[in-house]
N, C-alpha and C. Protein backbone atom coordinates (compact mmCIF):
# COMPACT_ATOMS: atom_id res chain seq x y z
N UNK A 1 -5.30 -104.16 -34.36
CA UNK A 1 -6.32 -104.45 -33.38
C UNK A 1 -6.15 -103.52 -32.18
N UNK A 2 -7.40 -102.96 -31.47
CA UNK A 2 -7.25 -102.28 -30.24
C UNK A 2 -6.91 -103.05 -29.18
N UNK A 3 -6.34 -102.34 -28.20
CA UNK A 3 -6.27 -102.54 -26.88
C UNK A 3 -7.47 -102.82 -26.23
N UNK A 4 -7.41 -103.41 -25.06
CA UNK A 4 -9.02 -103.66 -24.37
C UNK A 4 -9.43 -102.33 -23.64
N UNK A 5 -8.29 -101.50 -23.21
CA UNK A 5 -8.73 -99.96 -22.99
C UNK A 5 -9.58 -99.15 -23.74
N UNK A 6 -8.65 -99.41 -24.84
CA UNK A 6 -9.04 -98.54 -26.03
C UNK A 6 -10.40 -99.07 -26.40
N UNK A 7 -10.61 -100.41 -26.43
CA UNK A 7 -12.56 -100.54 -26.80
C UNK A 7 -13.04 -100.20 -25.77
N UNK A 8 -12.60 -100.25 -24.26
CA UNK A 8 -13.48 -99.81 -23.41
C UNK A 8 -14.13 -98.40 -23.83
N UNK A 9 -12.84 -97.36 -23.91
CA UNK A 9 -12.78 -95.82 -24.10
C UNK A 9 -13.63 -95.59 -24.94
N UNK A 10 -14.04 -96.28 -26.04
CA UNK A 10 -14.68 -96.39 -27.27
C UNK A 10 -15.76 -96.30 -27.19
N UNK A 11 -16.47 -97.50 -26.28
CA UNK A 11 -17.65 -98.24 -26.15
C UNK A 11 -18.42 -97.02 -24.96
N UNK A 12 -17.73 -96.30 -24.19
CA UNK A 12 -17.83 -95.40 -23.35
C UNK A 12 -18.03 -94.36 -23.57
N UNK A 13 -17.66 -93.65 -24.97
CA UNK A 13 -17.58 -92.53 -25.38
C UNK A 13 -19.12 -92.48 -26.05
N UNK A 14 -19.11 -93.38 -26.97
CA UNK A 14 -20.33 -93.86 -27.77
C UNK A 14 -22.01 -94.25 -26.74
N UNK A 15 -21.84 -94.64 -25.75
CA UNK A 15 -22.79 -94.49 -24.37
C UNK A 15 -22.83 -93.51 -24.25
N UNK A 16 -22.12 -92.53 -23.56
CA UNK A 16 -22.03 -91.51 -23.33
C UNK A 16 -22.48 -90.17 -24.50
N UNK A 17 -22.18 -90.78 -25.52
CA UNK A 17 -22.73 -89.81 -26.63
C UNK A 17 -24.44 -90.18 -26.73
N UNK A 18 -25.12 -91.39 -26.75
CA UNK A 18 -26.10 -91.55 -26.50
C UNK A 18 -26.61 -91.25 -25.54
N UNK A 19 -26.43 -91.31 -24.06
CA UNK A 19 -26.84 -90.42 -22.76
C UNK A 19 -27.35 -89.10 -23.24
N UNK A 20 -25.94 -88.29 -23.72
CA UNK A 20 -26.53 -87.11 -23.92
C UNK A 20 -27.73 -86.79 -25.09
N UNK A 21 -27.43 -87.35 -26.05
CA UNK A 21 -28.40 -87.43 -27.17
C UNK A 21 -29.92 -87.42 -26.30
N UNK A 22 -30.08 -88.59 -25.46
CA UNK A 22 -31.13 -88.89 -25.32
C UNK A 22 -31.55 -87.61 -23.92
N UNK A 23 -30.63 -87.20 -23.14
CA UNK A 23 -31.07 -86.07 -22.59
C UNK A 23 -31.54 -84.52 -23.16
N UNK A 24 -31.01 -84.74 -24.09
CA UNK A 24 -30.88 -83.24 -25.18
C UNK A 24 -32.85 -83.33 -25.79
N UNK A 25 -33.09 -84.97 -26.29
CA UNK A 25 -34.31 -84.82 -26.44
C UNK A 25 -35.19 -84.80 -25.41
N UNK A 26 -34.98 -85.09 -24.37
CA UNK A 26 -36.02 -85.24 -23.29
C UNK A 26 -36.29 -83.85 -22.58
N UNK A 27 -35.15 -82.58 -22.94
CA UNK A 27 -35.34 -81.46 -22.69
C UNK A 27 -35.72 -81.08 -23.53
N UNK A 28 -35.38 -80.99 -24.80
CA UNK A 28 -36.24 -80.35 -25.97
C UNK A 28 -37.83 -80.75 -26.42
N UNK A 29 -38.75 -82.03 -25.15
CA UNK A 29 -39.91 -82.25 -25.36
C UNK A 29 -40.15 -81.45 -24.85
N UNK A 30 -39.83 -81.23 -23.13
CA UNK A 30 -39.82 -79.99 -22.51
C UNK A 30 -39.76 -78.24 -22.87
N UNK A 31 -39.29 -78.33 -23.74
CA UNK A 31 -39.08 -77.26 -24.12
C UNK A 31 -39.93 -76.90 -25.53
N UNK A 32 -40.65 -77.98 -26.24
CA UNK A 32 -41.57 -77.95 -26.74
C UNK A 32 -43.00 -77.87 -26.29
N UNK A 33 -43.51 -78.58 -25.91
CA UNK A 33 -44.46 -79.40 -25.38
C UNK A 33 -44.93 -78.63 -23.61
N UNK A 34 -44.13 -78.18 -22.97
CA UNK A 34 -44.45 -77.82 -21.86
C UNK A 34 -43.59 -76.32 -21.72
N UNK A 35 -43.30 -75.56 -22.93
CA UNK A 35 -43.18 -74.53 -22.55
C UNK A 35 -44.28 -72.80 -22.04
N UNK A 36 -45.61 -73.39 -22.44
CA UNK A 36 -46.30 -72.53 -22.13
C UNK A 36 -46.54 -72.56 -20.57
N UNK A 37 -46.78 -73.83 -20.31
CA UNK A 37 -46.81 -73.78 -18.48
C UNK A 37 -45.47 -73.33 -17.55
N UNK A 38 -44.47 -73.25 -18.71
CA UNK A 38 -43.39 -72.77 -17.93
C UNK A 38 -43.06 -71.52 -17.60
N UNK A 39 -43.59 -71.00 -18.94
CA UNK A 39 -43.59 -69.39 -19.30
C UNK A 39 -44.97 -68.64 -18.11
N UNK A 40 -45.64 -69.34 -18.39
CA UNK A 40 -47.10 -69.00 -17.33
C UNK A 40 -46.44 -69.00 -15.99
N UNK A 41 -45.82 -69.77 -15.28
CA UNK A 41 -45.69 -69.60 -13.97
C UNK A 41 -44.54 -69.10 -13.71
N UNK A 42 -43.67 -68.93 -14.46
CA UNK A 42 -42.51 -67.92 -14.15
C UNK A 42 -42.27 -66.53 -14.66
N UNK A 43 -43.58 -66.25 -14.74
CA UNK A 43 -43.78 -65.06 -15.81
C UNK A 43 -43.48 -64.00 -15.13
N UNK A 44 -42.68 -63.71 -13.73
CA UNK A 44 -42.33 -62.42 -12.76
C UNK A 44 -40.56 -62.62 -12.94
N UNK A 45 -40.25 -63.94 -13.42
CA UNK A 45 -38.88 -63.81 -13.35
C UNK A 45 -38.40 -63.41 -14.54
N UNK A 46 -37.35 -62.21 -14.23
CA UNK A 46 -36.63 -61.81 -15.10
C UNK A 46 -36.14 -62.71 -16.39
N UNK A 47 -35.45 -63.54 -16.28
CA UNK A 47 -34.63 -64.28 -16.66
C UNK A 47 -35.58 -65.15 -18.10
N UNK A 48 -36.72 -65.44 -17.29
CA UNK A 48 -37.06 -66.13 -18.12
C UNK A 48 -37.97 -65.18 -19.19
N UNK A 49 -38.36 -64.35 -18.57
CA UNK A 49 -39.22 -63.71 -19.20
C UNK A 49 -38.49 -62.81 -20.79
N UNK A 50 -37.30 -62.47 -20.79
CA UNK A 50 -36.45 -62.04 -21.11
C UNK A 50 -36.20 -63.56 -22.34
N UNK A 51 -35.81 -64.66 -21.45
CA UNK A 51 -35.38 -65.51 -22.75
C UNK A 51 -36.86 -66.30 -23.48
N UNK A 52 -38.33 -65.73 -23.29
CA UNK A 52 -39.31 -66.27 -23.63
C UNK A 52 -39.51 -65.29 -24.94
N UNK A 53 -39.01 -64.38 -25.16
CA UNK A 53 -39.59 -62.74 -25.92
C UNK A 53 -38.82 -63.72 -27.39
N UNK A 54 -37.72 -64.04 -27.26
CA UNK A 54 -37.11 -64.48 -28.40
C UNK A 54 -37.28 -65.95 -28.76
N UNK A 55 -38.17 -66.81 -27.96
CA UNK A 55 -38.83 -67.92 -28.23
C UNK A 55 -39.25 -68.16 -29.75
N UNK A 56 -38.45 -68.96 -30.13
CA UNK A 56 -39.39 -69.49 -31.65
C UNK A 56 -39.56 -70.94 -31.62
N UNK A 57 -40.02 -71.42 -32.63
CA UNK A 57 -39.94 -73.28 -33.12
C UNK A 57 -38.66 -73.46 -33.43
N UNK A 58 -37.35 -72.61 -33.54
CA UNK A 58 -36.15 -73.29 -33.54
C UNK A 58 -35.75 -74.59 -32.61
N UNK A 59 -35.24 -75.07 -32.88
CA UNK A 59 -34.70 -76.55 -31.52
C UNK A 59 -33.45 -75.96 -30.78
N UNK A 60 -33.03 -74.85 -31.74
CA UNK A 60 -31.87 -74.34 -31.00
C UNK A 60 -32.05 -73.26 -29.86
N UNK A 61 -33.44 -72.53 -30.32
CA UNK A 61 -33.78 -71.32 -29.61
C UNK A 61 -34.56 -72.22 -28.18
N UNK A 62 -35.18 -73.30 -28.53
CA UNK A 62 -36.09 -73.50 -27.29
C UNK A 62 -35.17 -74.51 -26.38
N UNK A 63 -34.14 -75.18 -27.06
CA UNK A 63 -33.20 -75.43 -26.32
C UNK A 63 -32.46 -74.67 -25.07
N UNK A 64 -31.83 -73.37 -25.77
CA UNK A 64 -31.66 -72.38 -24.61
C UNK A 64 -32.59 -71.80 -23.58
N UNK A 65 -33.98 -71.91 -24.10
CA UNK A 65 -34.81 -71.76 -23.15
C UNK A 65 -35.00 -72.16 -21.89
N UNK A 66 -34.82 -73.95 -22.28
CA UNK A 66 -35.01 -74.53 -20.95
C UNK A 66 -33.73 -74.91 -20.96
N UNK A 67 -32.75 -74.59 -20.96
CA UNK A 67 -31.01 -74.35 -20.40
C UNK A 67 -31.28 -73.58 -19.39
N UNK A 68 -31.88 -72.23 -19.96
CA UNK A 68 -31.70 -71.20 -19.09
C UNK A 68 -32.93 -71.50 -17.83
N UNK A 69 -33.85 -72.09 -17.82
CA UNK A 69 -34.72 -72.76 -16.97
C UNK A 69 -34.10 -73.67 -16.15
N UNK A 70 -33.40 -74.63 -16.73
CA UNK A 70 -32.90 -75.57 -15.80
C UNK A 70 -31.73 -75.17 -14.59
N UNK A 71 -30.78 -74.02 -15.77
CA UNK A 71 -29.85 -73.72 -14.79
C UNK A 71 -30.57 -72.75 -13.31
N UNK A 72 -31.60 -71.98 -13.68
CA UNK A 72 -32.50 -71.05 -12.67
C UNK A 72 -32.51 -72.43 -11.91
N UNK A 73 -33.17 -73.53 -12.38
CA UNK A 73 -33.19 -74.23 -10.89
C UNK A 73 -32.63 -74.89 -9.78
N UNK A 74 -31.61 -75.24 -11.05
CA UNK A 74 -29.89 -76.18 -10.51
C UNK A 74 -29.53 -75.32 -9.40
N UNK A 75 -29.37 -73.97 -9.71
CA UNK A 75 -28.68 -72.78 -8.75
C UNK A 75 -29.98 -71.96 -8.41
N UNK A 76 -30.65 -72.38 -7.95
CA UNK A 76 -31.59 -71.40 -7.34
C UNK A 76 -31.67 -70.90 -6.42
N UNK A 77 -30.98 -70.49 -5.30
CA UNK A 77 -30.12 -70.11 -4.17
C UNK A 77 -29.80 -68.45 -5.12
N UNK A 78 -28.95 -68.93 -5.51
CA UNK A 78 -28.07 -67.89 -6.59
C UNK A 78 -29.26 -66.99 -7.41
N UNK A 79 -30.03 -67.85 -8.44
CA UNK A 79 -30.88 -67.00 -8.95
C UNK A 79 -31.74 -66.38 -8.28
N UNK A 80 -32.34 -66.92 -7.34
CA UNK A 80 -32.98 -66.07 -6.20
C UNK A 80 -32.72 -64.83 -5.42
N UNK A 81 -31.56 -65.17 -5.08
CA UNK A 81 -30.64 -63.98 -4.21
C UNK A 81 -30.13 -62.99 -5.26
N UNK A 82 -29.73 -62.90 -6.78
CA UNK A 82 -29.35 -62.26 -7.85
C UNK A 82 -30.60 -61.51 -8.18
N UNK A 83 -31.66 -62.30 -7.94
CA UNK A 83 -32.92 -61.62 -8.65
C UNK A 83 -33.48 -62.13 -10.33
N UNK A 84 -32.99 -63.36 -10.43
CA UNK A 84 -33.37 -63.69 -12.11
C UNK A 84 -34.12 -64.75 -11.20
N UNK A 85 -34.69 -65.25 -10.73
CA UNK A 85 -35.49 -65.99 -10.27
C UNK A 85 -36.62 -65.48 -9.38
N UNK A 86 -37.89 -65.18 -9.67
CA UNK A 86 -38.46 -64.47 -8.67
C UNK A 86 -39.46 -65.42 -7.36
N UNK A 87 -39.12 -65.00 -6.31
CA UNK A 87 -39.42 -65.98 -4.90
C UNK A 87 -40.74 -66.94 -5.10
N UNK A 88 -41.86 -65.68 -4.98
CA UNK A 88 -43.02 -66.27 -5.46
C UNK A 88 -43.21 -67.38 -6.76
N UNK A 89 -42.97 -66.96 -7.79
CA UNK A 89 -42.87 -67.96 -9.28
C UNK A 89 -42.00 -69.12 -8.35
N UNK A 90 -41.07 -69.17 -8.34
CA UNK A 90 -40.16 -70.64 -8.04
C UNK A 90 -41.18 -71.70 -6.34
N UNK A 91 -41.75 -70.69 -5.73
CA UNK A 91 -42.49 -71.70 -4.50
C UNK A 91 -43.68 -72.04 -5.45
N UNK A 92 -44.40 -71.12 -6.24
CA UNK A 92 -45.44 -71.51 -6.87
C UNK A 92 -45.26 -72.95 -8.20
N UNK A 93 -44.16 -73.10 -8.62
CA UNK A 93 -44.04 -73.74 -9.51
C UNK A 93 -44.36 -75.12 -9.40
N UNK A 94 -44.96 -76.03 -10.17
CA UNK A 94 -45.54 -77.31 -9.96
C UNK A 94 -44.28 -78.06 -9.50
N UNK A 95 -44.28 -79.14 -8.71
CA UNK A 95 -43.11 -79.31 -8.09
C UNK A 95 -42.60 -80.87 -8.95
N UNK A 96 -43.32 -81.34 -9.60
CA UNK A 96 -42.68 -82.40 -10.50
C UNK A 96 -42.58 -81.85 -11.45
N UNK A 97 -42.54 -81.20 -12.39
CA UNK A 97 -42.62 -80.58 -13.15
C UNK A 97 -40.89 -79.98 -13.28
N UNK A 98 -40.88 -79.19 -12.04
CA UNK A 98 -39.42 -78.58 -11.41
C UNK A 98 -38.41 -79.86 -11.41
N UNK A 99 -38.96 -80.81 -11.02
CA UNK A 99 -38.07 -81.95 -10.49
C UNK A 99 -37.33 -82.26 -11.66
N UNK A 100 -38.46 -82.55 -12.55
CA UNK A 100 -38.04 -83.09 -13.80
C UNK A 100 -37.00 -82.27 -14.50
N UNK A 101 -37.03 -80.95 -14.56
CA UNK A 101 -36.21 -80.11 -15.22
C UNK A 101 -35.13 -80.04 -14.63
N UNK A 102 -34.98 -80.14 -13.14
CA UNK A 102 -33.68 -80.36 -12.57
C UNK A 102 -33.05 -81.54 -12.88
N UNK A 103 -33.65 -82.75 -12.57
CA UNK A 103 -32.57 -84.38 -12.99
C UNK A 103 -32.05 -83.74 -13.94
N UNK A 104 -33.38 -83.73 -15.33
CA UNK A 104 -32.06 -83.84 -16.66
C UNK A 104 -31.30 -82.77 -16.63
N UNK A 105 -31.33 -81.83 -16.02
CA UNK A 105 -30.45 -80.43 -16.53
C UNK A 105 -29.07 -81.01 -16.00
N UNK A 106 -29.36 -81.11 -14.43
CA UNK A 106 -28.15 -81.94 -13.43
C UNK A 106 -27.76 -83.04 -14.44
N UNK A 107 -27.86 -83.79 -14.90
CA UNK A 107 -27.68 -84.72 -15.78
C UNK A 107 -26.90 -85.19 -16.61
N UNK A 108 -27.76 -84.27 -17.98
CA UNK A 108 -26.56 -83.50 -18.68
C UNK A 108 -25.48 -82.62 -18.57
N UNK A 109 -25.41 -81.65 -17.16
CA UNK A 109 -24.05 -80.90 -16.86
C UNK A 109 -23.33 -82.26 -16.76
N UNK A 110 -23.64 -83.26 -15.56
CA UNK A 110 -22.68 -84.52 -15.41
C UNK A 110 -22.29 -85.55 -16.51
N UNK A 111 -22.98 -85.42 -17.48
CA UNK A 111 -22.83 -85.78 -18.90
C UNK A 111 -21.67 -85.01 -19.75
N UNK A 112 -21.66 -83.56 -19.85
CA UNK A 112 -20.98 -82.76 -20.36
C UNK A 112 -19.23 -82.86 -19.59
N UNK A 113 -19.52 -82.78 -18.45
CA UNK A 113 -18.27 -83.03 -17.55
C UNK A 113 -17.51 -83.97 -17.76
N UNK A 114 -18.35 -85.45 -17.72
CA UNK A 114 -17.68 -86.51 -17.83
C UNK A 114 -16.65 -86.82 -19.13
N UNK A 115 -17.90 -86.14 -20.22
CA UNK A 115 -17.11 -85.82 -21.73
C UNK A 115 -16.52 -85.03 -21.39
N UNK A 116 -15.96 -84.22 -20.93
CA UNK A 116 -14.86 -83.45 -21.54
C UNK A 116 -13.57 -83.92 -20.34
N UNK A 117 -13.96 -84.58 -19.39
CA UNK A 117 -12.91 -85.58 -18.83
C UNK A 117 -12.08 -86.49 -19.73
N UNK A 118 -13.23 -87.78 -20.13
CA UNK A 118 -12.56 -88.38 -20.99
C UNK A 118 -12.28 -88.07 -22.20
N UNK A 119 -12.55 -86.60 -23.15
CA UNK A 119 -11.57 -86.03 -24.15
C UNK A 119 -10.38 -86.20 -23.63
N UNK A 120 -9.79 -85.49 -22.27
CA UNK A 120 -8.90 -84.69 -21.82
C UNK A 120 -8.20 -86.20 -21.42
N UNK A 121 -8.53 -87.48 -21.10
CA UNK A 121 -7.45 -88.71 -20.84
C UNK A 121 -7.43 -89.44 -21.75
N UNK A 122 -8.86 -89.12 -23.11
CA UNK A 122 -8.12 -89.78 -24.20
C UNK A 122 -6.93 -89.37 -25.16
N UNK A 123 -6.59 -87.78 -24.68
CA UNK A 123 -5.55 -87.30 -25.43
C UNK A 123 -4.68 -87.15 -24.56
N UNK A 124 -4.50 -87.57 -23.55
CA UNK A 124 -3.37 -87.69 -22.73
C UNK A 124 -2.71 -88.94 -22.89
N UNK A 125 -3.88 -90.09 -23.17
CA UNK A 125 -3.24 -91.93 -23.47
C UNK A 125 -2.92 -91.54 -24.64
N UNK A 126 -3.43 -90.51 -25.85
CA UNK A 126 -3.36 -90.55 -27.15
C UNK A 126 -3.89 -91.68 -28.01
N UNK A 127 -5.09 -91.61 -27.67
CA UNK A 127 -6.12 -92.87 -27.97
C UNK A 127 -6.84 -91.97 -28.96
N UNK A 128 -6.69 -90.44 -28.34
CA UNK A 128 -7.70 -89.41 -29.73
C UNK A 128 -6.11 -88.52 -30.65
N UNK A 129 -6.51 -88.31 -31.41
CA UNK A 129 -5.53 -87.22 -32.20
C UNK A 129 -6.37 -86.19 -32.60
C-alpha cells in the first residue's frame, strides 16, 4: 500500500498531466482554427513569417507555430527590441485574441516547470525510478 504522499504525488502528477493535455489542445485549436488571422496580422514579423512558410496540417508543425507565437508574446519586450516581433503587427494585433495566446502559453511554461519540479522531488523521495 502507498503512503498518503505518495497518492498525493500521484494524484498530482496525473492533474497535472491533464492540465497540460488540455492546454496543448486549446493551443492546437488555435493553431488550427485561428491561424490565418494570425499569419495575416503578423505578416511583417520575421519570426513568424519564417515559421508560417513551413506550416502544414501536421499537429506537430502547427503546434510550433503557435509556440513560437506565444513565446513572441510572453517576451515581447525582447522580441521587439531583437527584431522578430515587428512594432506595428504586435500594437495592431486583436487584443483578446493576444490575451488568449498569452494565458495558455504562460500556462503551460508554468505547467512544464511545475513537471519537471515534481520529476526532480519525486526522484529525490524515490517515489519514481
Amino acid at each position: 500500500m502507498r503512503t498518503i504522499p505518495e497518492t498525493v504525488f500521484l494524484w498530482g502528477g496525473l492533474v497535472l498531466i491533464a492540465l497540460i493535455l488540455l492546454a496543448s489542445l486549446v493551443l492546437l485549436y488555435f493553431a488550427y482554427f485561428r491561424a490565418g488571422e494570425i499569419v495575416k496580422n503578423l505578416s511583417n514579423s520575421p519570426a513568424v513569417v519564417a515559421r508560417s512558410k513551413s506550416l502544414g496540417w501536421d499537429p506537430a508543425g502547427r503546434f510550433l507555430f503557435i509556440s513560437c507565437v506565444g513565446t513572441l508574446f510572453i517576451f515581447s519586450k525582447k522580441s521587439l527590441k531583437s527584431g522578430d516581433l515587428n512594432t506595428k503587427d504586435y500594437k495592431c494585433f486583436p487584443v483578446g485574441l493576444r490575451r488568449r495566446i498569452e494565458v495558455i502559453s504562460m500556462l503551460m511554461l508554468a505547467l512544464c516547470v511545475i513537471a519537471i519540479i515534481g520529476v526532480i522531488i519525486g526522484k529525490y523521495n524515490g517515489w519514481l525510478k
